[in-house]
N, C-alpha and C. Protein backbone atom coordinates (compact mmCIF):
# COMPACT_ATOMS: atom_id res chain seq x y z
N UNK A 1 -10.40 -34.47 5.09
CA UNK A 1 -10.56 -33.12 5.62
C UNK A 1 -11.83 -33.06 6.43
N UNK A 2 -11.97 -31.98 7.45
CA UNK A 2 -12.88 -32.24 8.27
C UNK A 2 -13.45 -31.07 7.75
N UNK A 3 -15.24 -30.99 8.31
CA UNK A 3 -16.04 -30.28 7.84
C UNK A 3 -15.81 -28.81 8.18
N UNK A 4 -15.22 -28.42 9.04
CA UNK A 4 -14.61 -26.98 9.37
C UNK A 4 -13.62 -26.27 8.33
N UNK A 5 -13.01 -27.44 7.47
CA UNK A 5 -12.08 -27.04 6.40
C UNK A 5 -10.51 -26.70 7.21
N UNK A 6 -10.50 -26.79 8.22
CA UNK A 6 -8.56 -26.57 8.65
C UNK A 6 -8.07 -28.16 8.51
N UNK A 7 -9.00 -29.06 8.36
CA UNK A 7 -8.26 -30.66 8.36
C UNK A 7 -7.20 -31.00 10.09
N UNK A 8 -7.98 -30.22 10.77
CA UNK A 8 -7.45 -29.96 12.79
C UNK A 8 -8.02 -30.77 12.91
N UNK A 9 -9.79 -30.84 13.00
CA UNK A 9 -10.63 -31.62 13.69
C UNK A 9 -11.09 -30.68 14.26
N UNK A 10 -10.60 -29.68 15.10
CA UNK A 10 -11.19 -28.27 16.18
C UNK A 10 -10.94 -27.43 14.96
N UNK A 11 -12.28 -26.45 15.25
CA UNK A 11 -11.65 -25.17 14.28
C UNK A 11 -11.14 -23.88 15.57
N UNK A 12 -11.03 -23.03 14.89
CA UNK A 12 -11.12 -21.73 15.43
C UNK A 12 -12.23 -21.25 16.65
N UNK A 13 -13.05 -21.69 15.89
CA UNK A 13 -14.65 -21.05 16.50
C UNK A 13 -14.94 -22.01 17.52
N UNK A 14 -14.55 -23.63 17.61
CA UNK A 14 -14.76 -23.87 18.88
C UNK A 14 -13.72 -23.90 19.81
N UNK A 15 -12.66 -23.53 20.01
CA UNK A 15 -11.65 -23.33 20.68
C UNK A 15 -11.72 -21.81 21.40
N UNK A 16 -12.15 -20.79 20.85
CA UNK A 16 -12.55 -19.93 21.59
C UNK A 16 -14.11 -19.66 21.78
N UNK A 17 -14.91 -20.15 21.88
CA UNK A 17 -16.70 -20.31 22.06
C UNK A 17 -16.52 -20.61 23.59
N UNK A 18 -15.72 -20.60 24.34
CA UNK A 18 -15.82 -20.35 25.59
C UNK A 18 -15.18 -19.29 26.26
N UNK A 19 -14.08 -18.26 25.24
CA UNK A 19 -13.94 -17.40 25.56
C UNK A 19 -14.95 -15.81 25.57
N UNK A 20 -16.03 -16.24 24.67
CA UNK A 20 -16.86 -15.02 24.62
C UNK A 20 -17.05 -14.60 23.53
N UNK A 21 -16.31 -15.08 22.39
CA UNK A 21 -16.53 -13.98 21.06
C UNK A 21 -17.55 -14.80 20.67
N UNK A 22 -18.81 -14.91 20.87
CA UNK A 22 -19.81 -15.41 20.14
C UNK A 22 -21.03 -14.50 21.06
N UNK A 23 -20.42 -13.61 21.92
CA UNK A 23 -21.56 -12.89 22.77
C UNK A 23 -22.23 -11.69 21.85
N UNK A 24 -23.46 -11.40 21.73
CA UNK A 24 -24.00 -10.63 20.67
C UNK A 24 -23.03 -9.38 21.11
N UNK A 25 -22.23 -8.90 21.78
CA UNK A 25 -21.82 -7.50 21.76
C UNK A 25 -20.63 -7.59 20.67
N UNK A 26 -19.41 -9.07 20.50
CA UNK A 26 -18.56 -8.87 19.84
C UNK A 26 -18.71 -9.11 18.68
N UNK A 27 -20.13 -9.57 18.20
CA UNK A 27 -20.07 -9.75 17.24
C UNK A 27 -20.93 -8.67 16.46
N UNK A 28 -21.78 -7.68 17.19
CA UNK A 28 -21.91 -6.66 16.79
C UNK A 28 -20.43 -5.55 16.20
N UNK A 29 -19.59 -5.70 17.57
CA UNK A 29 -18.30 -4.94 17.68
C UNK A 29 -17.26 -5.33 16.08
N UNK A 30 -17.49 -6.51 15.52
CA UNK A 30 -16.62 -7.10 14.93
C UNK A 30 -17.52 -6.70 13.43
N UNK A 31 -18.82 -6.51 13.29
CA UNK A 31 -19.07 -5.90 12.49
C UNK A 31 -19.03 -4.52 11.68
N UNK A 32 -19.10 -3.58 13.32
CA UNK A 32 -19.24 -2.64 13.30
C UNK A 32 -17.78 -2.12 12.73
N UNK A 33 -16.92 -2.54 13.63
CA UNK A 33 -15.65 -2.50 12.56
C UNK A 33 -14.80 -2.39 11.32
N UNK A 34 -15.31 -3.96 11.01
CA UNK A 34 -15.28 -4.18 9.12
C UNK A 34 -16.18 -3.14 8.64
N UNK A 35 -17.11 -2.86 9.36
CA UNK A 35 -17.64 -1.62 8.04
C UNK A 35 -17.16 -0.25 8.10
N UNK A 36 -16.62 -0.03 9.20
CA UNK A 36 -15.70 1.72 9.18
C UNK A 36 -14.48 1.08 8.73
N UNK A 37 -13.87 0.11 8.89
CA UNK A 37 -12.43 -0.24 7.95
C UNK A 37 -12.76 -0.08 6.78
N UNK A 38 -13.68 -0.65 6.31
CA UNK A 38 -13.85 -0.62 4.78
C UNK A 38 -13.94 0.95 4.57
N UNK A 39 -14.86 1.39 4.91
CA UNK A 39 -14.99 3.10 4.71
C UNK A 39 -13.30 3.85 5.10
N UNK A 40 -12.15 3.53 6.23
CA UNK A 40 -11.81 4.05 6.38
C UNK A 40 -10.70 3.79 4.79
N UNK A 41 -10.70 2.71 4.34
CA UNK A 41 -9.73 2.29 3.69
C UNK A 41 -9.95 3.15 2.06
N UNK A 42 -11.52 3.49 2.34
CA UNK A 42 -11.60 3.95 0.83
C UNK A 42 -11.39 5.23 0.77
N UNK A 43 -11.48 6.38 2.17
CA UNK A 43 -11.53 7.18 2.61
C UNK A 43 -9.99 7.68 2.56
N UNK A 44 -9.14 6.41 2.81
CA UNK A 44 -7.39 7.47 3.21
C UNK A 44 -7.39 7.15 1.16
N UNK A 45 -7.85 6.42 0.65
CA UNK A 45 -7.74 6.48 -0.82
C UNK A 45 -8.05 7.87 -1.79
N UNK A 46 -9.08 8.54 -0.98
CA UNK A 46 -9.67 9.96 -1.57
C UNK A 46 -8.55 10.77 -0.77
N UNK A 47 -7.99 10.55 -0.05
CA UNK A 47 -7.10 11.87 0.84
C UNK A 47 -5.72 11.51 0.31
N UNK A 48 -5.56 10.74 0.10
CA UNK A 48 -4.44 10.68 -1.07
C UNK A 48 -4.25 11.24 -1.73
N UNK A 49 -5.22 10.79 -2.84
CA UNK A 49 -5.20 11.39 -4.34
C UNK A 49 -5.95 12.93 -4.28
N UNK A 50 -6.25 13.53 -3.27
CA UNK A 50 -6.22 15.16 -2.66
C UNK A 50 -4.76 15.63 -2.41
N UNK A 51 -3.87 14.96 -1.81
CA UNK A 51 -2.67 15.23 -1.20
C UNK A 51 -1.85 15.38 -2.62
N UNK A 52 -2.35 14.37 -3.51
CA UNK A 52 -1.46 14.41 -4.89
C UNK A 52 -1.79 13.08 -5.93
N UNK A 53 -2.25 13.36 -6.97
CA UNK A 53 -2.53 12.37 -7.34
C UNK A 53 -2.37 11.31 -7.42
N UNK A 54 -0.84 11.09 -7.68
CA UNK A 54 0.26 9.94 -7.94
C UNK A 54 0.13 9.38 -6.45
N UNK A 55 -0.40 10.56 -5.51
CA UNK A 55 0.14 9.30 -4.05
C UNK A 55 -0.52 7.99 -3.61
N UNK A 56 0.24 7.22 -3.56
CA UNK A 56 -0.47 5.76 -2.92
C UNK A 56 -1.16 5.95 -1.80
N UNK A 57 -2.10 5.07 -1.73
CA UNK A 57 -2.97 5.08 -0.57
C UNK A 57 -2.30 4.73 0.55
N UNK A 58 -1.53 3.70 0.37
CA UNK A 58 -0.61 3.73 2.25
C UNK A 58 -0.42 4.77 2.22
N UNK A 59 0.40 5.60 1.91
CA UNK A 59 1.49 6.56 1.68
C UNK A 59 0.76 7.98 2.66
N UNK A 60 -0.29 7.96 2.52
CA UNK A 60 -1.09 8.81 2.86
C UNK A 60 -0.73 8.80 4.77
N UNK A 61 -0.90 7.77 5.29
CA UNK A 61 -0.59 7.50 6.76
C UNK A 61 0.73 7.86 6.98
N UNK A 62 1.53 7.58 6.42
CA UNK A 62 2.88 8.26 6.44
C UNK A 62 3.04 9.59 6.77
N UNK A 63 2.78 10.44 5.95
CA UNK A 63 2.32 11.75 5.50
C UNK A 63 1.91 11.97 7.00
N UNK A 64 0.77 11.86 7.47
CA UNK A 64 0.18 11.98 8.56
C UNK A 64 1.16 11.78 9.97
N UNK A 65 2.05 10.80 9.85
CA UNK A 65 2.71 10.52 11.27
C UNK A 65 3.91 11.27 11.26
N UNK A 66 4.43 12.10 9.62
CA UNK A 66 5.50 12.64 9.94
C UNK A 66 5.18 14.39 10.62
N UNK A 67 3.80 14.26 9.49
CA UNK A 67 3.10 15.94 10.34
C UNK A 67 3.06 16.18 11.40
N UNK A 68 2.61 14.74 12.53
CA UNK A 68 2.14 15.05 13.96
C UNK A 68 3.35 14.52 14.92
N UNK A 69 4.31 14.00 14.37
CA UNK A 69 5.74 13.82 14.84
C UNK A 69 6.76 14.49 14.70
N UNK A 70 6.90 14.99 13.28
CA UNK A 70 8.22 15.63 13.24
C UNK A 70 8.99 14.54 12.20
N UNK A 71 10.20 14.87 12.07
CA UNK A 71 11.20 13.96 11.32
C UNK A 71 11.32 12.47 12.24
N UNK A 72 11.91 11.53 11.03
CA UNK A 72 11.60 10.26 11.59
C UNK A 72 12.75 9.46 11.27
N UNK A 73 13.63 8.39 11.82
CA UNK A 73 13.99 7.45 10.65
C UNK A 73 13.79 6.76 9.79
N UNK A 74 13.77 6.23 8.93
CA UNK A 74 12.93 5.01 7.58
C UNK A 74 12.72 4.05 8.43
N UNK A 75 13.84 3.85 9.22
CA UNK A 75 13.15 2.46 10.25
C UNK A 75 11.93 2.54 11.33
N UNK A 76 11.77 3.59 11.85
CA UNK A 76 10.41 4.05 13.12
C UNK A 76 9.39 4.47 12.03
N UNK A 77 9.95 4.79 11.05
CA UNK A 77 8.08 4.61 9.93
C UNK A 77 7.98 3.07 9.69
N UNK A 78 8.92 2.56 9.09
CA UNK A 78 8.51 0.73 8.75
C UNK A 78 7.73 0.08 10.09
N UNK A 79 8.40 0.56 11.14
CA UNK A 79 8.22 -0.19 12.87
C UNK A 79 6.77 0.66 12.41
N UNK A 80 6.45 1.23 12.86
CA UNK A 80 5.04 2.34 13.23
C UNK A 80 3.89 1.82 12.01
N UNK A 81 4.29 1.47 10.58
CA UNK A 81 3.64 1.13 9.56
C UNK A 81 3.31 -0.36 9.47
N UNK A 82 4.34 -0.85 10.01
CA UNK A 82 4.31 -2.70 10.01
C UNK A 82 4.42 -2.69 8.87
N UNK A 83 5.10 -2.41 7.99
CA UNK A 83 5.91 -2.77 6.52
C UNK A 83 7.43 -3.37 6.72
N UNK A 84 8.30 -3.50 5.67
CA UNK A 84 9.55 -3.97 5.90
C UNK A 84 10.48 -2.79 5.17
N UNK A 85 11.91 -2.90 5.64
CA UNK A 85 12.77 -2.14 5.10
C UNK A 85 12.34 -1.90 3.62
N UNK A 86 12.16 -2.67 2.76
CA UNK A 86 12.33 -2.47 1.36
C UNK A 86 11.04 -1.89 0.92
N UNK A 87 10.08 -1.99 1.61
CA UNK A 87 8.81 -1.51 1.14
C UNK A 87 8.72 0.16 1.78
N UNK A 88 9.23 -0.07 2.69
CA UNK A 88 8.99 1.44 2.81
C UNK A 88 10.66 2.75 1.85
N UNK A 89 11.35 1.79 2.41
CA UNK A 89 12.43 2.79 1.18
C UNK A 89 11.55 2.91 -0.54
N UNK A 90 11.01 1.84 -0.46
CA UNK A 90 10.19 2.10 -2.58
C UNK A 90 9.33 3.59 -2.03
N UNK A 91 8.17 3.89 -0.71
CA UNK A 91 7.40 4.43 -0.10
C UNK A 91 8.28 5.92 -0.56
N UNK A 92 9.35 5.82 0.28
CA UNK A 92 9.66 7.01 0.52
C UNK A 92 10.46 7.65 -0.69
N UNK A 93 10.87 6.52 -1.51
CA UNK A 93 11.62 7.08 -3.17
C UNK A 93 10.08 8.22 -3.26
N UNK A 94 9.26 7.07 -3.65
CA UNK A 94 8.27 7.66 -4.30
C UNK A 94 7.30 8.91 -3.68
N UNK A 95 7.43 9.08 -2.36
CA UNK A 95 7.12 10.27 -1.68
C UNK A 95 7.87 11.43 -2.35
N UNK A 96 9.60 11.64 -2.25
CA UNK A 96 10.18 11.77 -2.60
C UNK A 96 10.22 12.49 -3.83
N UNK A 97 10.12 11.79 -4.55
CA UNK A 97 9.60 12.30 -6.42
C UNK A 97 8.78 12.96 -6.26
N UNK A 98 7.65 13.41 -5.29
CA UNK A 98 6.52 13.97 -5.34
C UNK A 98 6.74 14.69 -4.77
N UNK A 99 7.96 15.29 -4.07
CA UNK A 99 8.78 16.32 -3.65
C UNK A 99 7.79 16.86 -2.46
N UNK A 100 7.19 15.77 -1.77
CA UNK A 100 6.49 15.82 -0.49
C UNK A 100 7.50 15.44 0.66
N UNK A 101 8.16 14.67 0.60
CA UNK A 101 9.21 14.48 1.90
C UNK A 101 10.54 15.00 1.47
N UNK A 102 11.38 14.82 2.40
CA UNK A 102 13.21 15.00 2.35
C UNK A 102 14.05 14.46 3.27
N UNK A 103 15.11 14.38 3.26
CA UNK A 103 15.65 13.22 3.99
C UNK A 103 16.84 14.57 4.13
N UNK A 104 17.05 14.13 5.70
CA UNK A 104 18.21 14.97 6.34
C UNK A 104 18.96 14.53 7.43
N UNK A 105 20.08 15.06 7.53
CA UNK A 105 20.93 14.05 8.67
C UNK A 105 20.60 14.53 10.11
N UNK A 106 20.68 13.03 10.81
CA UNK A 106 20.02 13.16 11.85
C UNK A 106 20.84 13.59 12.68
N UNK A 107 20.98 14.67 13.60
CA UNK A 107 21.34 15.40 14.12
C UNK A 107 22.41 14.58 15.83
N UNK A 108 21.71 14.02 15.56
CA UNK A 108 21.75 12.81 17.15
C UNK A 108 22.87 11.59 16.35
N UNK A 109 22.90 11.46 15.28
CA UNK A 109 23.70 10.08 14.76
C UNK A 109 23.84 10.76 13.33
N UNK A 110 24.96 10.83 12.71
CA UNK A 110 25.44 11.95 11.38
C UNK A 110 25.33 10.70 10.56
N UNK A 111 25.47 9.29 10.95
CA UNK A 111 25.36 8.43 9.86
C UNK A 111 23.90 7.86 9.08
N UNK A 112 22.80 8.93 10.34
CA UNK A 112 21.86 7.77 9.99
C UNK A 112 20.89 9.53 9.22
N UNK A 113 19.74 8.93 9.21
CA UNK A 113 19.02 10.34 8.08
C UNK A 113 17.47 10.17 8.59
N UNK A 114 16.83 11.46 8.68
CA UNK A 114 15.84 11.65 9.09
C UNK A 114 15.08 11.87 8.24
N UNK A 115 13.89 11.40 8.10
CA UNK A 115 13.26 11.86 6.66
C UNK A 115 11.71 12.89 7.58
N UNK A 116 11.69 13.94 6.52
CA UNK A 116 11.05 15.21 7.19
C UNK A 116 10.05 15.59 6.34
N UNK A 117 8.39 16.21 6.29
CA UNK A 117 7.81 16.36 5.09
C UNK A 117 8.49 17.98 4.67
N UNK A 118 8.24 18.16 3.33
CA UNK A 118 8.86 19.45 2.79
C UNK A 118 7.58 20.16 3.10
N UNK A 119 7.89 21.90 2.97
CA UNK A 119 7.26 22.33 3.16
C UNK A 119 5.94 22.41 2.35
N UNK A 120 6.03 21.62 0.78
CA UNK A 120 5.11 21.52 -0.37
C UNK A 120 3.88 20.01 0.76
N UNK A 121 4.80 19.49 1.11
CA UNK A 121 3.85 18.04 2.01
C UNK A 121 3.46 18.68 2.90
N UNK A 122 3.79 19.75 3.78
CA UNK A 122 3.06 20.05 5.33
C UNK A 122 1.63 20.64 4.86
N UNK A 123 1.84 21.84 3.48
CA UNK A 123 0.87 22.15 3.41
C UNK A 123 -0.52 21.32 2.81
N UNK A 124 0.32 20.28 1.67
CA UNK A 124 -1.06 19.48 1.17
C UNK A 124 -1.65 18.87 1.88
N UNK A 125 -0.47 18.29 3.37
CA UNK A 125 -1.19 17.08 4.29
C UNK A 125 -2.04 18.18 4.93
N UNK A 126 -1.88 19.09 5.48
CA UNK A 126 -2.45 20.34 6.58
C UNK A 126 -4.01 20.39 5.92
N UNK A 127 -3.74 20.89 4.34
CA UNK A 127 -5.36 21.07 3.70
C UNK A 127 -6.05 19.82 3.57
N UNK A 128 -6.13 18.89 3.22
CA UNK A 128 -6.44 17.56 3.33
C UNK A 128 -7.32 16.97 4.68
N UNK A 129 -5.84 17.51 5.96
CA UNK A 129 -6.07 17.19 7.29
C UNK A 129 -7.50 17.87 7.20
N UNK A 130 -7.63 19.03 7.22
CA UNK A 130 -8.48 20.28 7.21
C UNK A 130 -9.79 19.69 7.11
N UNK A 131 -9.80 19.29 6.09
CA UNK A 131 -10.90 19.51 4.99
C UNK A 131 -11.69 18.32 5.74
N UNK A 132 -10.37 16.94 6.16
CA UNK A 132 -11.51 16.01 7.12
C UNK A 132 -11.69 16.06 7.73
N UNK A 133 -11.60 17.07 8.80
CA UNK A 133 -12.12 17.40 10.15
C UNK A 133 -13.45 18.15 10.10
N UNK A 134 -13.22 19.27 9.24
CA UNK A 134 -14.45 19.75 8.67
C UNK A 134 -15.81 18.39 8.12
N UNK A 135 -15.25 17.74 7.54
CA UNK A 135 -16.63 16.55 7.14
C UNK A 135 -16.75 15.87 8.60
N UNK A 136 -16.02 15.61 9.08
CA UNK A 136 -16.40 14.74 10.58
C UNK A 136 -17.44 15.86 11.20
N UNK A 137 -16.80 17.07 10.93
CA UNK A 137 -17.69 18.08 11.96
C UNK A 137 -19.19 18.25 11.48
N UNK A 138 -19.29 18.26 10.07
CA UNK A 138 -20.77 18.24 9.14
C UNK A 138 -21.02 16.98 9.71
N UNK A 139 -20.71 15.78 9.70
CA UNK A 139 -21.49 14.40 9.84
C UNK A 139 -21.88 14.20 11.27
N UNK A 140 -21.65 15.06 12.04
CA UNK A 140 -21.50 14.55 13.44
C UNK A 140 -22.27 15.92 14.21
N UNK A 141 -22.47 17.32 13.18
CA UNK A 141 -22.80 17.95 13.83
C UNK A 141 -24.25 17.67 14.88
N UNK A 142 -25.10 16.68 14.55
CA UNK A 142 -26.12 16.47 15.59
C UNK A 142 -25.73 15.50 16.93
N UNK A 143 -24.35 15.13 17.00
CA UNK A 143 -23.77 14.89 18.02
C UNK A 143 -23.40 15.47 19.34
N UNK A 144 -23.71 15.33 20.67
CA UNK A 144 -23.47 16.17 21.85
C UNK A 144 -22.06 16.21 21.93
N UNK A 145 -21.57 17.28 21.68
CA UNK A 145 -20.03 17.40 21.81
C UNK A 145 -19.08 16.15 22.88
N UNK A 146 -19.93 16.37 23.81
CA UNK A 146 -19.33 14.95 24.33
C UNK A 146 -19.21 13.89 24.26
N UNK A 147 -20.35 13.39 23.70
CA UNK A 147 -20.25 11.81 22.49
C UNK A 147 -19.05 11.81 21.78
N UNK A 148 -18.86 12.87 20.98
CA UNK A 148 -17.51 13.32 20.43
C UNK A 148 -16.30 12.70 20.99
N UNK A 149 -16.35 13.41 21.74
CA UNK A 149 -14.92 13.32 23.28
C UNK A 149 -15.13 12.21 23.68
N UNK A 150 -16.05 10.88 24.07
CA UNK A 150 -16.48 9.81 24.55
C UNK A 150 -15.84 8.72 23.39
N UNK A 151 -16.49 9.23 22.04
CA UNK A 151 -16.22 8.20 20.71
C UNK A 151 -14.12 8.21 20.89
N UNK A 152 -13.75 9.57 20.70
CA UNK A 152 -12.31 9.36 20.53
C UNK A 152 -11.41 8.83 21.56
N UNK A 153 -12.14 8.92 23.04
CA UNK A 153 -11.26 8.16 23.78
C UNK A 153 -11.34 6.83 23.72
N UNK A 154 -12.77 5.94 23.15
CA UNK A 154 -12.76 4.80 23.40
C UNK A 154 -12.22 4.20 22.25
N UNK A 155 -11.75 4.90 21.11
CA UNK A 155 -11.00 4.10 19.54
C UNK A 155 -9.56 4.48 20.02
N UNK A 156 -9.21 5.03 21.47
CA UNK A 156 -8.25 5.62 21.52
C UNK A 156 -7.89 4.55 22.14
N UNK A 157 -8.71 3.87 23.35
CA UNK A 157 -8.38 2.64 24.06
C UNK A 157 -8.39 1.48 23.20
N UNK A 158 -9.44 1.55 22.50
CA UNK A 158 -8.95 0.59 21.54
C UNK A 158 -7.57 0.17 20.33
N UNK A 159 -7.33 1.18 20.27
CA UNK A 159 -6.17 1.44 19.75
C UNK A 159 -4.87 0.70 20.36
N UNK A 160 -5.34 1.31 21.46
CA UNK A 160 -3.95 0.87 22.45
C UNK A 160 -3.81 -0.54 22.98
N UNK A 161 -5.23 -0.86 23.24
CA UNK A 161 -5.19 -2.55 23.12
C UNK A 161 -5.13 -3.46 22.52
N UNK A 162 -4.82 -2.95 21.30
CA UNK A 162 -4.42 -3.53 19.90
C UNK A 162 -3.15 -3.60 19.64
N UNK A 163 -2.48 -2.68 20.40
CA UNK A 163 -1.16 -2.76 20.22
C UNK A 163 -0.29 -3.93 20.99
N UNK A 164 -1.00 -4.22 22.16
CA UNK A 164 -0.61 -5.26 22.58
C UNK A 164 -0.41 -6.50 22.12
């Protein structure tokens, strides 16, 4: 085995060391990251168990994409979640039981079913939603409103270049 530990001979790190990720900005960028992931991850964990105790922490993002979408199929949440069929049908049993979602026929195709939050989910996700906009607004209030508007378009581009 070679001292890099892949037993290649090249690792990772010198195969792209001429593309740039060793420039102090990405590796600031790549820090800066892992540490709001970590925060964000512990963060949809508290808005969960606000939304309802029993709810899983994925589950919580769910919740969220059916509020700002509308009804969905089980398959465009799995696609949108990057989960698989079976993991998100356990998702949505268990949403389900918590009498936060409902499943209804889709209007466009009678065979297939739309799953929709109930009106008990619009409101817990709505107060929840609420409540973190309000803390962004306390944490940020010494922020120039436009930093604001500056920060969300550029996680917005980032976003999108991630999707690629």
């Amino acid at each position: 085995m070679h001292e890099n530990g892949n037993g290649g001979g090249r690792g990772v790190e010198s195969d792209l060391s001429g593309s740039g990720v060793n420039q102090p900005e990405f590796l600031a960028l790549e820090r800066e990251l892992t540490v709001l992931l970590r925060r964000a991850r512990a963060n949809q964990g508290e808005m969960a168990r606000e939304v309802h105790p029993d709810l899983e922490s994925s589950a919580y993002g769910l919740l969220v994409r059916l509020g700002e979408c509308g009804g969905q199929r089980a398959t465009e949440l799995a696609a949108y979640i990057g989960v698989g069929k079976a993991t998100m049908s356990r998702q949505l049993r268990a949403l389900e039981d918590l009498g936060l979602v409902a499943r209804e026929p889709d209007p466009a195709d009678g065979r297939a079913w739309l799953i929709t939050l109930t009106p008990e989910g619009q409101s817990r996700v709505g107060r929840v939603r609420e409540a973190r906009r309000a803390r962004y607004a306390r944490r940020l209030a010494d922020w120039d409103p436009r930093e604001v508007t500056e920060l969300a378009r550029l996680l917005r581009e980032l976003n999108r270049g991630m999707e690629k």
